[in-house]
C-alpha atoms as a PDB file:
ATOM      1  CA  UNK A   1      37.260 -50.816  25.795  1.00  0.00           C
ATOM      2  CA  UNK A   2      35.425 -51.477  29.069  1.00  0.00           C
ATOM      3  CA  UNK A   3      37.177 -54.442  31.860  1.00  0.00           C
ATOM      4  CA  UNK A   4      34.207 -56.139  33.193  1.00  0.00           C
ATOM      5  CA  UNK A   5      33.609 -59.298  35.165  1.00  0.00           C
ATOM      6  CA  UNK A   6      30.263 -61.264  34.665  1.00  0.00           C
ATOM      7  CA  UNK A   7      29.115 -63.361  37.559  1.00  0.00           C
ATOM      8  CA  UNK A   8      27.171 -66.099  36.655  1.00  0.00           C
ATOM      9  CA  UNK A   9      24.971 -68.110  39.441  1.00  0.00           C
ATOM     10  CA  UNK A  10      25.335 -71.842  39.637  1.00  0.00           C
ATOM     11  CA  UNK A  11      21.529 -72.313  38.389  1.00  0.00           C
ATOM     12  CA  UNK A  12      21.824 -70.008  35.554  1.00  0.00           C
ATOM     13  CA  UNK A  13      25.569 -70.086  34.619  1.00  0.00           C
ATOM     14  CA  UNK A  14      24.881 -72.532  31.412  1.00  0.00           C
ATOM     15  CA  UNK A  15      22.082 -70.612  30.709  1.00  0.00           C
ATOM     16  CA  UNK A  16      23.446 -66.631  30.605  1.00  0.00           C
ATOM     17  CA  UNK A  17      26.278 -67.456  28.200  1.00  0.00           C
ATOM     18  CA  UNK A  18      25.232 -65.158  25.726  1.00  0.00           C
ATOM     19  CA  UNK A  19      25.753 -61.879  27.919  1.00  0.00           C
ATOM     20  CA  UNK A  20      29.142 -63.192  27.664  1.00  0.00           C
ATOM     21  CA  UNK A  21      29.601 -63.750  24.203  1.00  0.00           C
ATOM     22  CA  UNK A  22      27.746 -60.404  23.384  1.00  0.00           C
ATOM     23  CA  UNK A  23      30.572 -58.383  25.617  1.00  0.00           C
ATOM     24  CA  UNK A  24      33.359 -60.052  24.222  1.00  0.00           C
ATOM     25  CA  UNK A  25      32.095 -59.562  20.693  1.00  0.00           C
ATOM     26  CA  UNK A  26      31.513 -56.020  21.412  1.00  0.00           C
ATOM     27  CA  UNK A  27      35.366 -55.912  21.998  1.00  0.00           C
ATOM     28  CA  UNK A  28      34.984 -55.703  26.055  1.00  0.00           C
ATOM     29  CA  UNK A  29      37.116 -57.093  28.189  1.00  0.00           C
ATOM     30  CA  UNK A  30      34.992 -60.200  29.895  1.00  0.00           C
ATOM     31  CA  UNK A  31      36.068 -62.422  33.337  1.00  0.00           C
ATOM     32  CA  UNK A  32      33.688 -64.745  33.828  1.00  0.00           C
ATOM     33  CA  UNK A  33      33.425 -65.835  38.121  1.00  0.00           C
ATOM     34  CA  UNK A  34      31.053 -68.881  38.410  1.00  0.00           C
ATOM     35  CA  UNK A  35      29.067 -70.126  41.266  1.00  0.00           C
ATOM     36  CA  UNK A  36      27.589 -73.411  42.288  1.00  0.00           C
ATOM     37  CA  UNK A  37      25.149 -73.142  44.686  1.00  0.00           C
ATOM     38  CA  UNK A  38      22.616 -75.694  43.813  1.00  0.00           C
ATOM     39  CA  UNK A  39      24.906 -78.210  42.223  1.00  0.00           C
ATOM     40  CA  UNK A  40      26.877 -78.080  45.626  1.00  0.00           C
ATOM     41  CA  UNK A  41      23.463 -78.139  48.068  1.00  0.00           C
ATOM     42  CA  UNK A  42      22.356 -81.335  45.671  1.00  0.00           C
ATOM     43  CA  UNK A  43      25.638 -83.319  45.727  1.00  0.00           C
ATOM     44  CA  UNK A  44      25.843 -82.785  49.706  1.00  0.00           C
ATOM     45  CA  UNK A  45      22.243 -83.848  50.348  1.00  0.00           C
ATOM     46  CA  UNK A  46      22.922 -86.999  47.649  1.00  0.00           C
ATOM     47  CA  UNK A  47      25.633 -87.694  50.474  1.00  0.00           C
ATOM     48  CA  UNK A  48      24.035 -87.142  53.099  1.00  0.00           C
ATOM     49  CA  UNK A  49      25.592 -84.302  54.266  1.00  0.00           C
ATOM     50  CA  UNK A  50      24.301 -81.649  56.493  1.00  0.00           C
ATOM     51  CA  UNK A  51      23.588 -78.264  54.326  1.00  0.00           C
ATOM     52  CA  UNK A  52      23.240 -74.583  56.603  1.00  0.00           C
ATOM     53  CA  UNK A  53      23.795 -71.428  55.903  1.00  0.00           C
ATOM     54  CA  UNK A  54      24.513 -68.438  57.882  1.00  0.00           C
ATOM     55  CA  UNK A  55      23.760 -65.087  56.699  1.00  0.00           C
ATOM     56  CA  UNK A  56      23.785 -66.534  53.175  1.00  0.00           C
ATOM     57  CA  UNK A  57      27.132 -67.980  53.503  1.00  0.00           C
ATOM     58  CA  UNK A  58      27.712 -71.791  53.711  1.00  0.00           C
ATOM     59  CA  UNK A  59      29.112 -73.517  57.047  1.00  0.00           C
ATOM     60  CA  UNK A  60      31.947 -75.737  55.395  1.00  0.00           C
ATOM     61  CA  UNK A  61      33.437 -78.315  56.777  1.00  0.00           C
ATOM     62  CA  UNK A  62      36.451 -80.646  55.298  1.00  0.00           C
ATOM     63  CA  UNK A  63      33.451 -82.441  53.896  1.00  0.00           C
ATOM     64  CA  UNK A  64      31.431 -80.127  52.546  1.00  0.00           C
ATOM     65  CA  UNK A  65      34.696 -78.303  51.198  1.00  0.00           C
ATOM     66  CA  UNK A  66      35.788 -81.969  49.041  1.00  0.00           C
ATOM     67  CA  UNK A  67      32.064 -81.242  47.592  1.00  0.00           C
ATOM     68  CA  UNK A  68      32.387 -77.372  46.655  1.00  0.00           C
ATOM     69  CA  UNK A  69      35.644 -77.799  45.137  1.00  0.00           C
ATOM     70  CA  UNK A  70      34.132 -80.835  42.534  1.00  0.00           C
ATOM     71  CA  UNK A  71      31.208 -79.033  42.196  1.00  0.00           C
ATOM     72  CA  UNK A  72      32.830 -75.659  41.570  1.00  0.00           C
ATOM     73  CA  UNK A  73      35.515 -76.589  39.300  1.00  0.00           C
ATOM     74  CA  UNK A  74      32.894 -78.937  37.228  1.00  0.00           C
ATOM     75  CA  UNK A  75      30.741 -75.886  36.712  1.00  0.00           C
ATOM     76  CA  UNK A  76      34.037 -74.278  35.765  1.00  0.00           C
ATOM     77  CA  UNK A  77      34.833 -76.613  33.051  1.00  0.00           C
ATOM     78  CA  UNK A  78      31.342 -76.658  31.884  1.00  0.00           C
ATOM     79  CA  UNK A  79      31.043 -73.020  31.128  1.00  0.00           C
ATOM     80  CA  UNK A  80      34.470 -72.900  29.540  1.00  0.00           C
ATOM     81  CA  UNK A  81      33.487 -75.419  27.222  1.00  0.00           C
ATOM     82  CA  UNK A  82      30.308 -73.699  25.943  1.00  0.00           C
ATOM     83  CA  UNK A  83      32.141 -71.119  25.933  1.00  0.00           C
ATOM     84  CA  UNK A  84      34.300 -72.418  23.514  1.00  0.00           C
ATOM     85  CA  UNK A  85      38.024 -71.964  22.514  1.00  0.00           C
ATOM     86  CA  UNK A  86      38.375 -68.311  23.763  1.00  0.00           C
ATOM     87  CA  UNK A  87      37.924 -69.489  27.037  1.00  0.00           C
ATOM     88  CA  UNK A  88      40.400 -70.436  29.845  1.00  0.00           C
ATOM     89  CA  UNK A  89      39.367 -71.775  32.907  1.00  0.00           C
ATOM     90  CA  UNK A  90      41.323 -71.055  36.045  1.00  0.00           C
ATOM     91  CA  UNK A  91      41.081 -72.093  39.547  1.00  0.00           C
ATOM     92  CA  UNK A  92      41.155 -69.478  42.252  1.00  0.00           C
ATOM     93  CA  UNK A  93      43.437 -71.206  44.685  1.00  0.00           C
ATOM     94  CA  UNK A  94      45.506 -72.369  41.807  1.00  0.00           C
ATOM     95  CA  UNK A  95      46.222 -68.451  40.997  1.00  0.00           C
ATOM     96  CA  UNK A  96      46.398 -66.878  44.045  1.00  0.00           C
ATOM     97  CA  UNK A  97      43.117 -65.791  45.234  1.00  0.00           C
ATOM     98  CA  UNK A  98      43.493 -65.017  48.702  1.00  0.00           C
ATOM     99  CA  UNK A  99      40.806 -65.078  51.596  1.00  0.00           C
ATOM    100  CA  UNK A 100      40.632 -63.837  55.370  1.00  0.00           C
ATOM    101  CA  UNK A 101      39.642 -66.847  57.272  1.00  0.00           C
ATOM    102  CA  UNK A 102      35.907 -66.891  58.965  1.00  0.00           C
ATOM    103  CA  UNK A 103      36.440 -69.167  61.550  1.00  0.00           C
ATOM    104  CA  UNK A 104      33.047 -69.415  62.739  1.00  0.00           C
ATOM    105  CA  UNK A 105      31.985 -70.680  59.751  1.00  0.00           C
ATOM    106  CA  UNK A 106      34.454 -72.896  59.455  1.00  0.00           C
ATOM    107  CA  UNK A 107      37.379 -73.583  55.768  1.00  0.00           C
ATOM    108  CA  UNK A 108      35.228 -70.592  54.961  1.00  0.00           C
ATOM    109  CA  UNK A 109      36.879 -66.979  53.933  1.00  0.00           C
ATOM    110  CA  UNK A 110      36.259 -63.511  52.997  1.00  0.00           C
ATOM    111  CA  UNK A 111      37.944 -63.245  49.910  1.00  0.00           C
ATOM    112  CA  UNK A 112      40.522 -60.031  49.057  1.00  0.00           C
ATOM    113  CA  UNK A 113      41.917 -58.231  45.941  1.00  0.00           C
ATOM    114  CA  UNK A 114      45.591 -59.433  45.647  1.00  0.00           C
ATOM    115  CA  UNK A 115      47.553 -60.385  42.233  1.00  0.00           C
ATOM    116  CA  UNK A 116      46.136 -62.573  40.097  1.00  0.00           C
ATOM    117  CA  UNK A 117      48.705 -62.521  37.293  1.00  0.00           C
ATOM    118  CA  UNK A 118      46.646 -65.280  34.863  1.00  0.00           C
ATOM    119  CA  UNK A 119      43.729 -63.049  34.857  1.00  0.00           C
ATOM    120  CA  UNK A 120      44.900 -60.123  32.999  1.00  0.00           C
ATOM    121  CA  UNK A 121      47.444 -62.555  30.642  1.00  0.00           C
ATOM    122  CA  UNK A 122      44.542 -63.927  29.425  1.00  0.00           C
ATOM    123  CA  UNK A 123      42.540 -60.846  28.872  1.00  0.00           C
ATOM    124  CA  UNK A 124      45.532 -59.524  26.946  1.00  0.00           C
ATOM    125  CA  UNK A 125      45.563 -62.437  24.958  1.00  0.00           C
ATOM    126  CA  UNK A 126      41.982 -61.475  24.006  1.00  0.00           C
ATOM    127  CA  UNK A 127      40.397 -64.708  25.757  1.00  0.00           C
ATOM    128  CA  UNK A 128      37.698 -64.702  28.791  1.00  0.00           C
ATOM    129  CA  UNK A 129      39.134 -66.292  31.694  1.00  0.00           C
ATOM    130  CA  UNK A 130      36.313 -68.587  33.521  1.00  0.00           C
ATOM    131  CA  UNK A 131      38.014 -68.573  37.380  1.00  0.00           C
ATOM    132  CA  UNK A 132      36.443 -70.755  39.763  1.00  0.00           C
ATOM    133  CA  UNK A 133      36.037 -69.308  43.060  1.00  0.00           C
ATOM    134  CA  UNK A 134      37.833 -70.962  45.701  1.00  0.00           C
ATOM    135  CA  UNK A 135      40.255 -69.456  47.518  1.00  0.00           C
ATOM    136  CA  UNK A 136      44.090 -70.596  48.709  1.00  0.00           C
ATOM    137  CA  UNK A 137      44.053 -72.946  51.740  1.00  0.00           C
ATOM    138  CA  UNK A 138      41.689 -74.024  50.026  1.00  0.00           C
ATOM    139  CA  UNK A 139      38.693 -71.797  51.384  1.00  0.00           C
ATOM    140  CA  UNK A 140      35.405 -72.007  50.429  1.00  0.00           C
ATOM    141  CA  UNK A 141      34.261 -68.269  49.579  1.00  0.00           C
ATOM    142  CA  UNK A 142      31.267 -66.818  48.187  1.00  0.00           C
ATOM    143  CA  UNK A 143      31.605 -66.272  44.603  1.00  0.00           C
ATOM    144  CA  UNK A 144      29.522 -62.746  44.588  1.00  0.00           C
ATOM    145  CA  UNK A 145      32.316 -61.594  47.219  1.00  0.00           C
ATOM    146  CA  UNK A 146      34.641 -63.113  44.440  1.00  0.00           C
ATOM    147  CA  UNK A 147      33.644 -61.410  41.621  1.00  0.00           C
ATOM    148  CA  UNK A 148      34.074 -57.835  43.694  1.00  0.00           C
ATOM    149  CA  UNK A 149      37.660 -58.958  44.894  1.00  0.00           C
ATOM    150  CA  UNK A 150      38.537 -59.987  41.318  1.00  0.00           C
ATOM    151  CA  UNK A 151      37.510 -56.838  39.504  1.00  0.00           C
ATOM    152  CA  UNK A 152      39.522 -55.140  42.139  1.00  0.00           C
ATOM    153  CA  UNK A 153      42.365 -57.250  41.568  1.00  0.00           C
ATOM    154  CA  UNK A 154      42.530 -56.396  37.425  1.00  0.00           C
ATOM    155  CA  UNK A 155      41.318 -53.033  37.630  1.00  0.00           C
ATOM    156  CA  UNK A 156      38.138 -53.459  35.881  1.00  0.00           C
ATOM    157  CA  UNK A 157      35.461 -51.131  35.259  1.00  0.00           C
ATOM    158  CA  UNK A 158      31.994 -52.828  36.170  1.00  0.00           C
ATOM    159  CA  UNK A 159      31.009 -55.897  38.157  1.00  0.00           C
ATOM    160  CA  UNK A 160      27.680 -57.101  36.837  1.00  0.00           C
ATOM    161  CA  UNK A 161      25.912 -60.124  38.832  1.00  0.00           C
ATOM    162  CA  UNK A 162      23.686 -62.369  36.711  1.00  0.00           C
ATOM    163  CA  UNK A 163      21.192 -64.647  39.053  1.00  0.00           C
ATOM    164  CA  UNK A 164      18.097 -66.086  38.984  1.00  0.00           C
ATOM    165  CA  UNK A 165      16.593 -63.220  39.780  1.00  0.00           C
ATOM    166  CA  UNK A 166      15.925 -59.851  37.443  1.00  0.00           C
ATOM    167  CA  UNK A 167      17.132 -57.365  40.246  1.00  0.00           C
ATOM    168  CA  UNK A 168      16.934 -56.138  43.461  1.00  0.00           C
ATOM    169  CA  UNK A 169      13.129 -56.877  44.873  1.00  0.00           C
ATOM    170  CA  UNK A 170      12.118 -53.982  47.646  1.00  0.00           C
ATOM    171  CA  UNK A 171       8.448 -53.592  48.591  1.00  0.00           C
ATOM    172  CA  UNK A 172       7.452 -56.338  45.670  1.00  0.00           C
ATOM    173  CA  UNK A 173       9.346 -54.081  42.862  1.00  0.00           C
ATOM    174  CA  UNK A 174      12.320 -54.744  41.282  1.00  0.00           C
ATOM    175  CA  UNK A 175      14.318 -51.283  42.029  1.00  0.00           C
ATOM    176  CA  UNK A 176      16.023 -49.681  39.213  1.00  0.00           C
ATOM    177  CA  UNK A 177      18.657 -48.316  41.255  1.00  0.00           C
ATOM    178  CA  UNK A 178      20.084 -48.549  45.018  1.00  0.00           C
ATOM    179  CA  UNK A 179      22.348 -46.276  46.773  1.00  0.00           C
ATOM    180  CA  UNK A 180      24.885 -48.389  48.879  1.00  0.00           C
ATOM    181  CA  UNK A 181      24.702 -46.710  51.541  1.00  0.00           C
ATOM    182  CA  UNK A 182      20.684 -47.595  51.614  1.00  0.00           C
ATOM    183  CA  UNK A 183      21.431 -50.915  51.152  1.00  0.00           C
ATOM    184  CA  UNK A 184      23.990 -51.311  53.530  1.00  0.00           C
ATOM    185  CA  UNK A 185      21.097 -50.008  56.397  1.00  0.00           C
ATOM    186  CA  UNK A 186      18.426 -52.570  54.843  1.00  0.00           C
ATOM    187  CA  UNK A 187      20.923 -55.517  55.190  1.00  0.00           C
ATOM    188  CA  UNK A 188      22.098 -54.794  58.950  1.00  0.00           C
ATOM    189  CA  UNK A 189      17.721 -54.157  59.760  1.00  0.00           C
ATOM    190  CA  UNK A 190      17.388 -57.479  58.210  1.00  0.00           C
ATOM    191  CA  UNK A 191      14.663 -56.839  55.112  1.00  0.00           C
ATOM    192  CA  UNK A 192      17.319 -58.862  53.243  1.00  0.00           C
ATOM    193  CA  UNK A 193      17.200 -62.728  53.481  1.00  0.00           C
ATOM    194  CA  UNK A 194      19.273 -65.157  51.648  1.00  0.00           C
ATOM    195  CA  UNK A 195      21.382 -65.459  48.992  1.00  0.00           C
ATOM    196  CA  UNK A 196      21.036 -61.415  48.106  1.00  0.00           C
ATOM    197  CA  UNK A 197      22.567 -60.666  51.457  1.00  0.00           C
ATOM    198  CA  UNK A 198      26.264 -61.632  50.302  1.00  0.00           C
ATOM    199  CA  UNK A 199      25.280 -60.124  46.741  1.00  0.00           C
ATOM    200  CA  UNK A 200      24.121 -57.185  47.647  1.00  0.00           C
ATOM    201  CA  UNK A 201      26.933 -56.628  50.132  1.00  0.00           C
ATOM    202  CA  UNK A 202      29.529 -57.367  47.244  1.00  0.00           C
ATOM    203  CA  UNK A 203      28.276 -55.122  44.974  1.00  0.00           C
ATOM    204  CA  UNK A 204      27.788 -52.150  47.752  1.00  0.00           C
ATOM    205  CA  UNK A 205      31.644 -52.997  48.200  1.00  0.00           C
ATOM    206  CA  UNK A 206      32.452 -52.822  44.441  1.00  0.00           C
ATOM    207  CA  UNK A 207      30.194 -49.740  44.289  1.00  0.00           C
ATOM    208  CA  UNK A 208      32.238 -48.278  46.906  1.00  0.00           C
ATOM    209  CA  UNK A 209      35.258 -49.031  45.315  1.00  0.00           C
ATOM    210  CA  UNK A 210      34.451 -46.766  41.882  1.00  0.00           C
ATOM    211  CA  UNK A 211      33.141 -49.959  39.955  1.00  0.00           C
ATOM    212  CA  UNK A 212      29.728 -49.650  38.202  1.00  0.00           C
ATOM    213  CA  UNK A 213      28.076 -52.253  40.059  1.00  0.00           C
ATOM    214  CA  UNK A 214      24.641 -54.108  38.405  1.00  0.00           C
ATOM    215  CA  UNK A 215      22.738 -56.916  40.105  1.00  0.00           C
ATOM    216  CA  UNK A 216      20.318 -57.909  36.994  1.00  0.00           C
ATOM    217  CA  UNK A 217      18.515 -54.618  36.265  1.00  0.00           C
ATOM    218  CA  UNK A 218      19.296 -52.813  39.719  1.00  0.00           C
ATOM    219  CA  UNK A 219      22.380 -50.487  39.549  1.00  0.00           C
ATOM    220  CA  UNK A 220      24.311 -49.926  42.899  1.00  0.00           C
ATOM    221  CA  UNK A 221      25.876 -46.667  43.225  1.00  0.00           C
ATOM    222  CA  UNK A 222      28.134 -44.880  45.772  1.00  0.00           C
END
């Protein structure tokens, strides 16, 4: 039986449910971490809001952070209901996912394996817990850098990141396979812009950590 956690982009999360189902019907262990990204961006600009972005993380303040929580947990609730009655949806700051704060950019944190008691209960109940990534305080955190944390926190054997995107793109190409320290040195020289900055550096962390670490069809290895 293999632990794995699934994260599921905001723009795609409704829409990749069936990686999901096929894992858990395999007899895997499945967490589900959701992001938000465009419903968030959206609801702040139908507010009038100010959206920006550093390094692909989102500058959040007490404003913004009222909108990522809604948005987050609505996403949340969404995917647990398609889903369907296996799922449980749980709220990161509601179980004890803990951050470092980022003070430069603002209620924002780096979020850090800790215990998260609900999340293996519910895996040993044989149900896939949906967790919505926001950490205690609240903090806003990015949900890729979630995901890593989480798998840390239950032990789990693979992180797999499911975008918009098939994979890693290098050169035009989707690569097959990255090495993280490679990665790492393409991030700090820049190539990388955007969302696949935090991604990438999540699953270089994960595959640092042991994990098997996929973003779409690009494996991440140590």
């Amino acid at each position: 039986m293999t632990r794995v956690v699934i994260k599921l982009g905001g723009g795609v999360a409704a829409d990749s449910l069936g990686v999901v189902r096929e894992r858990h019907a395999a007899g895997d262990e499945v967490v589900v971490v959701h992001g938000a990204g465009p419903q968030i961006t959206a609801e702040l600009q139908a507010r009038g809001i100010p959206v920006g972005f550093v390094r692909g993380r989102r500058f959040t303040d007490q404003a913004t952070l009222a909108v990522v929580r809604t948005s987050l947990i609505a996403v949340g609730a969404e995917v647990s209901a398609a889903l369907g009655p296996a799922a449980v949806h749980l709220i990161g700051d509601e179980i004890g996912l803990e951050a470092l704060p980022i003070a430069e950019l603002g209620l924002v944190g780096q979020p850090i394996p800790g215990r998260l008691e609900a999340v293996p209960a519910c895996l040993v109940a044989g149900r896939v817990p949906v967790v919505t990534p926001i950490a205690v305080g609240p903090l806003n955190v990015n949900a890729d850098e979630a995901a890593t944390a989480i798998a840390a926190s239950v032990a789990a054997d693979r992180v797999v990141f499911v975008s918009d995107v098939p994979g890693v793109f290098l050169e035009g190409a989707v690569l097959p396979l990255i090495d993280a320290d490679r990665a790492s040195q393409l991030i700090e020289s820049g190539t990388f812009h955007g969302g696949i900055v935090p991604k990438l550096m999540a699953a270089v962390q994960a595959a640092r950590s042991g994990l098997a670490a996929e973003i779409g069809e690009t494996a991440v290895v140590a």
